[in-house]
PDB file of N, CA and C in Angstrom:
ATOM      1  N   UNK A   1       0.812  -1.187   0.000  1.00  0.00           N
ATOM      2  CA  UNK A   1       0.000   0.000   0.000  1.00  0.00           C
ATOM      3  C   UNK A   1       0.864   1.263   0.000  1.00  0.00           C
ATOM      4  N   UNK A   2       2.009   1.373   0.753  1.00  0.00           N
ATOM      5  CA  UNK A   2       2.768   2.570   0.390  1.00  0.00           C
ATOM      6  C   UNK A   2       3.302   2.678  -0.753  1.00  0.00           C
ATOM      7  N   UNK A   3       3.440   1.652  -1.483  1.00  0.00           N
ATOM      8  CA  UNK A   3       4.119   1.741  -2.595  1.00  0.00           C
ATOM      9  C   UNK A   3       2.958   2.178  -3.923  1.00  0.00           C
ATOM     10  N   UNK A   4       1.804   1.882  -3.597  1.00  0.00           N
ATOM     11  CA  UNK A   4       0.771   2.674  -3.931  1.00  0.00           C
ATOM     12  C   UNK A   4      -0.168   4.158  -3.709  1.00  0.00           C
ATOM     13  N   UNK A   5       1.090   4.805  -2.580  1.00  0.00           N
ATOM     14  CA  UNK A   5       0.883   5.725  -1.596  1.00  0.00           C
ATOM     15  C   UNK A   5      -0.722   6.064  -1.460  1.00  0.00           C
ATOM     16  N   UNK A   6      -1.408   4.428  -0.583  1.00  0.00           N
ATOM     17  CA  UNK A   6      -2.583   4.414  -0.281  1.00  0.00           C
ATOM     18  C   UNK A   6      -2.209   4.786   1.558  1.00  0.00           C
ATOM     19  N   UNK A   7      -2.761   5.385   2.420  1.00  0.00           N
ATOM     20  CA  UNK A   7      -2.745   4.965   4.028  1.00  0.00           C
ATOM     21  C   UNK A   7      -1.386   5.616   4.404  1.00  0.00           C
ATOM     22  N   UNK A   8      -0.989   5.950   3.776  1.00  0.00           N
ATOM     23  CA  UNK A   8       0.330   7.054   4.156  1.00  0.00           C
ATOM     24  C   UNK A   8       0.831   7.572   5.368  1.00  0.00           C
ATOM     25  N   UNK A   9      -0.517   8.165   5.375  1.00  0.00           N
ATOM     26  CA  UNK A   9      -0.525   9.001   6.993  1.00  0.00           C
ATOM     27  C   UNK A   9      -0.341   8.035   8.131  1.00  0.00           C
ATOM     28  N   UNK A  10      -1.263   6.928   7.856  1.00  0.00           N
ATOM     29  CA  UNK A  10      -1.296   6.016   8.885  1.00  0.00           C
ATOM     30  C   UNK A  10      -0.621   4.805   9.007  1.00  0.00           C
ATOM     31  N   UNK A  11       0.233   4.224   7.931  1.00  0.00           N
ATOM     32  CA  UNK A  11       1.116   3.031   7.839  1.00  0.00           C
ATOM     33  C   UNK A  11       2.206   3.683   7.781  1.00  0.00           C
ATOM     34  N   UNK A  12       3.114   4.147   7.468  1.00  0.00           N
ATOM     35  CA  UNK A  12       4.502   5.012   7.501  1.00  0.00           C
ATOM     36  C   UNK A  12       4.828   4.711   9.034  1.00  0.00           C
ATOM     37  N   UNK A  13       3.700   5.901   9.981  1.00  0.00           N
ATOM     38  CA  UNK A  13       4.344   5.301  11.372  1.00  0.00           C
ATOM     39  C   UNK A  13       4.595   4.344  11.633  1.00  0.00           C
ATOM     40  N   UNK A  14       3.837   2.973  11.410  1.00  0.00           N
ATOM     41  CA  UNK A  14       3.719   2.094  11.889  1.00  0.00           C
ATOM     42  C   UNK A  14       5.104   1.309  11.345  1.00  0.00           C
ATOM     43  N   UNK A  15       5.298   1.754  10.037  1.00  0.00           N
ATOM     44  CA  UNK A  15       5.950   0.741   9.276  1.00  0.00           C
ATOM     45  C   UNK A  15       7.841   2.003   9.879  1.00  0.00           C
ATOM     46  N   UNK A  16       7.476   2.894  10.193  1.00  0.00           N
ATOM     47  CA  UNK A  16       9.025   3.672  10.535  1.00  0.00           C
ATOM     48  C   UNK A  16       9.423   2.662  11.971  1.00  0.00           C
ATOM     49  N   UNK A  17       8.444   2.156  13.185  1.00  0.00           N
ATOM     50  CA  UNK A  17       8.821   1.336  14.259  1.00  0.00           C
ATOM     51  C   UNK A  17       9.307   0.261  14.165  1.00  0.00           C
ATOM     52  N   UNK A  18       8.954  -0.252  13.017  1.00  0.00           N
ATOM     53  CA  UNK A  18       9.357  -1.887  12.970  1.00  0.00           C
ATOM     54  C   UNK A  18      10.388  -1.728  12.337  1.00  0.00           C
ATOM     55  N   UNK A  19      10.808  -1.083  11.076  1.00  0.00           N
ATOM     56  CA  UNK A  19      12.110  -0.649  10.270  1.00  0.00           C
ATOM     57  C   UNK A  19      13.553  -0.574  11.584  1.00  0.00           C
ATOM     58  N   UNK A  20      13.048   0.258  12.634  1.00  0.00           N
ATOM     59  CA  UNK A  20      13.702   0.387  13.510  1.00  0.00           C
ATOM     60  C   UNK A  20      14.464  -1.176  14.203  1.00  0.00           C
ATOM     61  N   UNK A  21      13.311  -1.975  14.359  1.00  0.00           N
ATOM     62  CA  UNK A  21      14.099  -3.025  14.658  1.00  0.00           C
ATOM     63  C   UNK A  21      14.284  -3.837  13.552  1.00  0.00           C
ATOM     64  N   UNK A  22      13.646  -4.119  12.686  1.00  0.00           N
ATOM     65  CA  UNK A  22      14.345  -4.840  11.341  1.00  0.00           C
ATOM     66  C   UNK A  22      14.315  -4.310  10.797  1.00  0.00           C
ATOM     67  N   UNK A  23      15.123  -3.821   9.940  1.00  0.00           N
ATOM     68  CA  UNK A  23      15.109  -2.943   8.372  1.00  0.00           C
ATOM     69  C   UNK A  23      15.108  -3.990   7.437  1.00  0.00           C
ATOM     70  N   UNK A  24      14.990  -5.015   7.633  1.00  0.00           N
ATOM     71  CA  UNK A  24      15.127  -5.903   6.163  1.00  0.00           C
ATOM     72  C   UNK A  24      13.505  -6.802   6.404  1.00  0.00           C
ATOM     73  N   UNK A  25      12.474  -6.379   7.361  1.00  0.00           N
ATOM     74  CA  UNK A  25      11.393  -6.998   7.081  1.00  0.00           C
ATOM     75  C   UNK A  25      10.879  -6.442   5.660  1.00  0.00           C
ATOM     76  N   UNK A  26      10.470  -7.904   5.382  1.00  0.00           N
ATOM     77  CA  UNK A  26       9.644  -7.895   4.388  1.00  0.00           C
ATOM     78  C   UNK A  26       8.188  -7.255   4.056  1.00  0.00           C
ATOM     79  N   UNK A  27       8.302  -6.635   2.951  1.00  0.00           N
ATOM     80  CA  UNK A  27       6.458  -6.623   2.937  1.00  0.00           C
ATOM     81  C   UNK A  27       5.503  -7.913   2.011  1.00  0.00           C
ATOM     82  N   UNK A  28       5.460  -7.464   0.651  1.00  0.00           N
ATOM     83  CA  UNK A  28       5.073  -8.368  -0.479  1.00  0.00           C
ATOM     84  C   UNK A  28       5.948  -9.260  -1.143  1.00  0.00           C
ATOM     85  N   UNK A  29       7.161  -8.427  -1.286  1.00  0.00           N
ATOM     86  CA  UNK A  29       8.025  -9.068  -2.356  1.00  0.00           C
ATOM     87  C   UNK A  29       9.291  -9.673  -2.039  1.00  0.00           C
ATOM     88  N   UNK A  30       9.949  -8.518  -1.538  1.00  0.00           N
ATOM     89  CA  UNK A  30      11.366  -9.239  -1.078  1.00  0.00           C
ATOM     90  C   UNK A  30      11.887  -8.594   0.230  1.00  0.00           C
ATOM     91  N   UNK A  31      12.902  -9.950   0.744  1.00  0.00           N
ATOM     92  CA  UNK A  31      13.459  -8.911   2.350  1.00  0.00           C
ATOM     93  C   UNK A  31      13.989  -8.021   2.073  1.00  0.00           C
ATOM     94  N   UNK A  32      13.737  -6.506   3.123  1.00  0.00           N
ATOM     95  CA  UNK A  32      13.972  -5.513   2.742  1.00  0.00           C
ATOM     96  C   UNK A  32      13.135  -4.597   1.800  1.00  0.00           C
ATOM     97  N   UNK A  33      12.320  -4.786   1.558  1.00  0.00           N
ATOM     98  CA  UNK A  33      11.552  -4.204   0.060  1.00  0.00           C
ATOM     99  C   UNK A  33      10.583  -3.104   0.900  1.00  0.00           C
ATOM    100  N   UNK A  34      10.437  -2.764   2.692  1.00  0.00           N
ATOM    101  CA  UNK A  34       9.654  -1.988   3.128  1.00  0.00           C
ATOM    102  C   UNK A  34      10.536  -0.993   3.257  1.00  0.00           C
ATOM    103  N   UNK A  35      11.679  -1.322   3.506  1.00  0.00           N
ATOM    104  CA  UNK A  35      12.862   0.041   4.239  1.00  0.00           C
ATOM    105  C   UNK A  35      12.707   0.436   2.225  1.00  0.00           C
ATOM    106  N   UNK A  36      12.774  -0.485   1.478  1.00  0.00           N
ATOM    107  CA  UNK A  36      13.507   0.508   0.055  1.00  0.00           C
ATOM    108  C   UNK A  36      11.819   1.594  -0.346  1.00  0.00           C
ATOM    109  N   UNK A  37      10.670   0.920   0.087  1.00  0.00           N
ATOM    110  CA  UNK A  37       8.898   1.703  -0.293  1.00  0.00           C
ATOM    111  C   UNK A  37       9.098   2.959   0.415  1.00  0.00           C
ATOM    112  N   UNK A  38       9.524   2.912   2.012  1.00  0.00           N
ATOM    113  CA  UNK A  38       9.595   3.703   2.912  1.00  0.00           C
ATOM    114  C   UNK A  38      10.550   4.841   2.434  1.00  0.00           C
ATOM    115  N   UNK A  39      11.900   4.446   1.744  1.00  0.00           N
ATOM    116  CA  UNK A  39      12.401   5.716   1.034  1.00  0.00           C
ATOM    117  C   UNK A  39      12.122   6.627   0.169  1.00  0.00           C
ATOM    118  N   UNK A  40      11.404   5.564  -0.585  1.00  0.00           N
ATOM    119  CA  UNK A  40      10.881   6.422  -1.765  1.00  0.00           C
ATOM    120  C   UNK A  40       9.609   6.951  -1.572  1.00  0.00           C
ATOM    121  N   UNK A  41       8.991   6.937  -0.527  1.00  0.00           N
ATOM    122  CA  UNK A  41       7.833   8.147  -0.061  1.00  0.00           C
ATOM    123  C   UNK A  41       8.561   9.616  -0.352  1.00  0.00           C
ATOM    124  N   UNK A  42       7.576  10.474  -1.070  1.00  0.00           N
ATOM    125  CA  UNK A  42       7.590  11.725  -1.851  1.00  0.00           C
ATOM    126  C   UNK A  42       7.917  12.908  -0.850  1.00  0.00           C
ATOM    127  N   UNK A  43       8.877  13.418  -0.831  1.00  0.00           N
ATOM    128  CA  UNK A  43       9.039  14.790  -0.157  1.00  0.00           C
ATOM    129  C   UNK A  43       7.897  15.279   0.350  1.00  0.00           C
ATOM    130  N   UNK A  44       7.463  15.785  -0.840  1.00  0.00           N
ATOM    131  CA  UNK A  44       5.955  16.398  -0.565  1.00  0.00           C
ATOM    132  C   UNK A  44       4.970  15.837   0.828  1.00  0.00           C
ATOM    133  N   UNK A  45       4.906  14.486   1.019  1.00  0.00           N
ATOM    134  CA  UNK A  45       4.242  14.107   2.207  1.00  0.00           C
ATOM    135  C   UNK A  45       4.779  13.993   3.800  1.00  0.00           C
ATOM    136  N   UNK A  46       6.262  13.990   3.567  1.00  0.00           N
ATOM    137  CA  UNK A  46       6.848  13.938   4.582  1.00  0.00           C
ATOM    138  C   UNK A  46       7.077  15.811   5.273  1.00  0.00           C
ATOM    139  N   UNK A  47       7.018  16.387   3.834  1.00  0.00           N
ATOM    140  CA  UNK A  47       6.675  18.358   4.272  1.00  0.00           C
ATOM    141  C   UNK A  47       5.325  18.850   5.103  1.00  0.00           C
ATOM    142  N   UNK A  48       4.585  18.049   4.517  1.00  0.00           N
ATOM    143  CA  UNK A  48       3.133  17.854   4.916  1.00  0.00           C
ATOM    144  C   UNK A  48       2.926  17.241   6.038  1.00  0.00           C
ATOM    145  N   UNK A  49       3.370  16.107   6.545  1.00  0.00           N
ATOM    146  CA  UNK A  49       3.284  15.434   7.927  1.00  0.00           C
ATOM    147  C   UNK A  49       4.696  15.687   8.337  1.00  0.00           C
ATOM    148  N   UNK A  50       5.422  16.663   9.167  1.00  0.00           N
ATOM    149  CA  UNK A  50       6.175  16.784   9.505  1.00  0.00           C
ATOM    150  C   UNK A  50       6.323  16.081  10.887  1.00  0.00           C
ATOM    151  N   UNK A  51       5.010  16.308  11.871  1.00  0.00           N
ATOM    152  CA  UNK A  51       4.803  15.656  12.939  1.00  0.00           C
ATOM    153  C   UNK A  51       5.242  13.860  13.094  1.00  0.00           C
ATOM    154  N   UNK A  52       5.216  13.357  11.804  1.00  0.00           N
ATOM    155  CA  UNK A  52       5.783  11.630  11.575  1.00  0.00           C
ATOM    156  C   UNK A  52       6.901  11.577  10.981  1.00  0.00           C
ATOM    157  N   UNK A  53       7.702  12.856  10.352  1.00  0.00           N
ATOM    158  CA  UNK A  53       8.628  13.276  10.130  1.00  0.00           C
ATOM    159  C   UNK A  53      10.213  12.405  10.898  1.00  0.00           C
ATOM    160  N   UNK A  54      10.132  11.309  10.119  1.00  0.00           N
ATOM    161  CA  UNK A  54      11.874  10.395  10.413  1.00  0.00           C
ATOM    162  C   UNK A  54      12.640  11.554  10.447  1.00  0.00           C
ATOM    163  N   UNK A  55      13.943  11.398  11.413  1.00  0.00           N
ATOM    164  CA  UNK A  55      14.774  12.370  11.134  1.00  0.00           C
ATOM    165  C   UNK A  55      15.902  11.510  10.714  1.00  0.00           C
ATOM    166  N   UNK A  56      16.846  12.457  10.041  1.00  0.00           N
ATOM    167  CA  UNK A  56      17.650  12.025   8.791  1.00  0.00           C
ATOM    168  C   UNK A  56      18.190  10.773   9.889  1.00  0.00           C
ATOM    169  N   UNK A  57      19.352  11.170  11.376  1.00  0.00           N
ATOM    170  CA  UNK A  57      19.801  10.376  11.850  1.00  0.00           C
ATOM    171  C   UNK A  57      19.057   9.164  12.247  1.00  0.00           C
ATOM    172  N   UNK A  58      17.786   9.805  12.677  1.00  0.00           N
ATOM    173  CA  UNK A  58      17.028   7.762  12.793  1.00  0.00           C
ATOM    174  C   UNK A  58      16.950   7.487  11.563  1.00  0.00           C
ATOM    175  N   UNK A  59      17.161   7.736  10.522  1.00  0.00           N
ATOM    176  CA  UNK A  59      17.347   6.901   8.951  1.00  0.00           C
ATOM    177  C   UNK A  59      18.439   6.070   8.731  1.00  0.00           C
ATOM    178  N   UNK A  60      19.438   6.884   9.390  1.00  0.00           N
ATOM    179  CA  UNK A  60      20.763   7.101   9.121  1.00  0.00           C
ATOM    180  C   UNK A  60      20.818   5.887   9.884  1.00  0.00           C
ATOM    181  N   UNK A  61      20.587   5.756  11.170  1.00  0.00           N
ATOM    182  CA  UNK A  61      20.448   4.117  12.374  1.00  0.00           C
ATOM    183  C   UNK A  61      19.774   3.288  11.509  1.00  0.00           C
ATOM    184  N   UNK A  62      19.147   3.429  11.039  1.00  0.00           N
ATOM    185  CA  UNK A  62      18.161   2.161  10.316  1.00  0.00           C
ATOM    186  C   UNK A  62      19.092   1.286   9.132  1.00  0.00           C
ATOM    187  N   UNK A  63      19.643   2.618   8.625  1.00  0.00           N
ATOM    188  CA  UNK A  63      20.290   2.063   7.535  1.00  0.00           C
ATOM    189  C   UNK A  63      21.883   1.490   7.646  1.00  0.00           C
ATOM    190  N   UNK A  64      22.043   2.107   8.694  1.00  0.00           N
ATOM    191  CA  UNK A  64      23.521   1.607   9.355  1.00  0.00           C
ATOM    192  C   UNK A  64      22.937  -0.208   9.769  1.00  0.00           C
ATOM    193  N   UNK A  65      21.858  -0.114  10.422  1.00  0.00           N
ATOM    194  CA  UNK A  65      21.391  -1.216  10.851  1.00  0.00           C
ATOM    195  C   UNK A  65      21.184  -2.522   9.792  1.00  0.00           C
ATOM    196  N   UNK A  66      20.976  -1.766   8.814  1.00  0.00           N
ATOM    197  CA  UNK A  66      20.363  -3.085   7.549  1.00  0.00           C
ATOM    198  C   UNK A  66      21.980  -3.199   7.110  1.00  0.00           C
ATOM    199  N   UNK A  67      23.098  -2.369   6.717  1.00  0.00           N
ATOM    200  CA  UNK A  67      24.138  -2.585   6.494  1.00  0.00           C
ATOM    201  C   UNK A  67      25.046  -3.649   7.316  1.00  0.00           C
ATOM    202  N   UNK A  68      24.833  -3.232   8.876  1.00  0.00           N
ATOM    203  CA  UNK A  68      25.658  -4.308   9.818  1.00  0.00           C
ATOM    204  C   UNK A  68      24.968  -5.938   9.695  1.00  0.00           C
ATOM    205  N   UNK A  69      23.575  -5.769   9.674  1.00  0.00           N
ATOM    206  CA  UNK A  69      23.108  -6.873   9.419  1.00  0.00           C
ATOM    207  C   UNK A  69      23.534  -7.873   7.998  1.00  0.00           C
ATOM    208  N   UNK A  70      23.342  -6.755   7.106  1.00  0.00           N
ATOM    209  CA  UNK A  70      23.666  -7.557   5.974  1.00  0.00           C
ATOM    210  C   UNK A  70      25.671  -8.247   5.590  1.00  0.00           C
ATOM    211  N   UNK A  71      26.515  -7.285   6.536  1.00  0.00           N
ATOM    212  CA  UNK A  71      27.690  -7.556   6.499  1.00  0.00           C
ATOM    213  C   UNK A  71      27.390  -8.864   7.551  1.00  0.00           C
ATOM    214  N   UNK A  72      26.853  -8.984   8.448  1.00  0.00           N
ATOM    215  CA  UNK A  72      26.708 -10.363   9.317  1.00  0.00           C
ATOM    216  C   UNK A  72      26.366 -11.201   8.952  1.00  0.00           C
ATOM    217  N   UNK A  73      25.419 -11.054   7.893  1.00  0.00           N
ATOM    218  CA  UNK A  73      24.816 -12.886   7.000  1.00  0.00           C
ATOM    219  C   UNK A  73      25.643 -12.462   6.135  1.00  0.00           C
ATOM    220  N   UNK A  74      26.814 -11.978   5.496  1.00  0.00           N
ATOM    221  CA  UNK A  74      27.504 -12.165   4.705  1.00  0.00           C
ATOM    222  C   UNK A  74      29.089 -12.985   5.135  1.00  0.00           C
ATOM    223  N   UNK A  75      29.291 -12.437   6.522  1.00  0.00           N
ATOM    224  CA  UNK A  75      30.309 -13.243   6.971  1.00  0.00           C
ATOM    225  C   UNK A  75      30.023 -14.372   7.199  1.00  0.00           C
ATOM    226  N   UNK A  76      28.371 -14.620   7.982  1.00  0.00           N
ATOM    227  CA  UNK A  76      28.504 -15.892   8.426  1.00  0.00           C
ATOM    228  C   UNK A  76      28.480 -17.268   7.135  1.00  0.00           C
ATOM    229  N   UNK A  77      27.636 -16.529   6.039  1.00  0.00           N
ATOM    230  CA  UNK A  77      27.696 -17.298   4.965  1.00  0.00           C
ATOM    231  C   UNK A  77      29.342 -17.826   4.242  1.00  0.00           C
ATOM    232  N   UNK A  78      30.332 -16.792   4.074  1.00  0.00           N
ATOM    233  CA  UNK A  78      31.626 -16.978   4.271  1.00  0.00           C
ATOM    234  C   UNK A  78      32.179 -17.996   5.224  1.00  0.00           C
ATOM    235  N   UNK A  79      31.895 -17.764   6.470  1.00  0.00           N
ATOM    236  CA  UNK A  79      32.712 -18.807   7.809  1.00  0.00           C
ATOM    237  C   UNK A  79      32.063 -19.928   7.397  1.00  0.00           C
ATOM    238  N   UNK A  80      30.440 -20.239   6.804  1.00  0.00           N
ATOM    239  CA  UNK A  80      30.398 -21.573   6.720  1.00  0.00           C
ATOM    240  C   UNK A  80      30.840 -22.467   5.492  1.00  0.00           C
ATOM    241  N   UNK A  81      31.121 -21.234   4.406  1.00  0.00           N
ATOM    242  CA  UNK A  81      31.691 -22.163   3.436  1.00  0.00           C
ATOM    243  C   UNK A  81      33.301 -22.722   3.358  1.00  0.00           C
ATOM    244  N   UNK A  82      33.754 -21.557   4.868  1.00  0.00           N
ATOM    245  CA  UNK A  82      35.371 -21.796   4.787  1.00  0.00           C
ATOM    246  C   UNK A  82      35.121 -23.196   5.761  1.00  0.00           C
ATOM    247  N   UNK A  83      34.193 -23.286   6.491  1.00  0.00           N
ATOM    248  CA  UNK A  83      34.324 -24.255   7.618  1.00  0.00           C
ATOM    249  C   UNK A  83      33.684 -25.425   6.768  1.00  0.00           C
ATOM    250  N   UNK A  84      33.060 -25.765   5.944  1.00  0.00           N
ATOM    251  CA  UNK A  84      32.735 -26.343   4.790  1.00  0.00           C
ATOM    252  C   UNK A  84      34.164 -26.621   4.146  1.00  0.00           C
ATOM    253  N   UNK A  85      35.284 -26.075   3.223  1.00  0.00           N
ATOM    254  CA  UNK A  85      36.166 -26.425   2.562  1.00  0.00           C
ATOM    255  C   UNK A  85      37.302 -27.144   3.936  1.00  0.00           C
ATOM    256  N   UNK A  86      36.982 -26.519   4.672  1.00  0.00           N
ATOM    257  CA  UNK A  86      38.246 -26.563   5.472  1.00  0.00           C
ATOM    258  C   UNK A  86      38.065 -28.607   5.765  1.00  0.00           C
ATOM    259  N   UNK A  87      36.740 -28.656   5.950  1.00  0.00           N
ATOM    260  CA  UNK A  87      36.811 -30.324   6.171  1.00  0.00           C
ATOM    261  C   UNK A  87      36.822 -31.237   5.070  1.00  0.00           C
ATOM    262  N   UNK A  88      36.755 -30.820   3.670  1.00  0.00           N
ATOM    263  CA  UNK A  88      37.025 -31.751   2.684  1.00  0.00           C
ATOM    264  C   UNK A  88      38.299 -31.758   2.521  1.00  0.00           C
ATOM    265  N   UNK A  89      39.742 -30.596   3.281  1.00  0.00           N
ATOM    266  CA  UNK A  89      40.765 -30.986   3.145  1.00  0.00           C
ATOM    267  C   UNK A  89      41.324 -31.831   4.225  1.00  0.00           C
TER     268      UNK A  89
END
């Protein structure tokens, strides 16, 4: 629905709390695909509801957040393929 910018006013909040603790929940399509809807909400509405108004630095946490996360399933996917090779030698 945001990506249809239907409920705006009223899913944004909802959907800015949970971003907070996962940024890579899912909505419809793929993990992560609410933090990428949630960005691309239009200036214009966020000028307009200033009061639900993210500020840059809680963006800035969110997105630091989906980054550390995603460097963490990237190592661990790494450690298991080294811990994987390491026993066929």
């Amino acid at each position: 629905m945001i990506r249809q910018k239907i409920g705006l006013k009223y899913l944004v909040p909802l959907e800015l709390e949970t971003l907070v603790t996962n940024p890579f929940v899912e909505g419809d399509f793929f993990m992560g695909d609410l933090l990428e809807q949630v960005l691309k909400v239009d200036k214009e509405f966020w000028n307009e509801n200033e009061d639900l108004s993210f500020s840059a630095v809680e963006m800035q946490k969110v997105i630091m957040l989906a980054i550390d996360a995603e460097n963490r399933i990237t190592a661990e996917r790494l450690q298991k393929s080294a811990n994987e090779k390491l026993l066929e030698i």
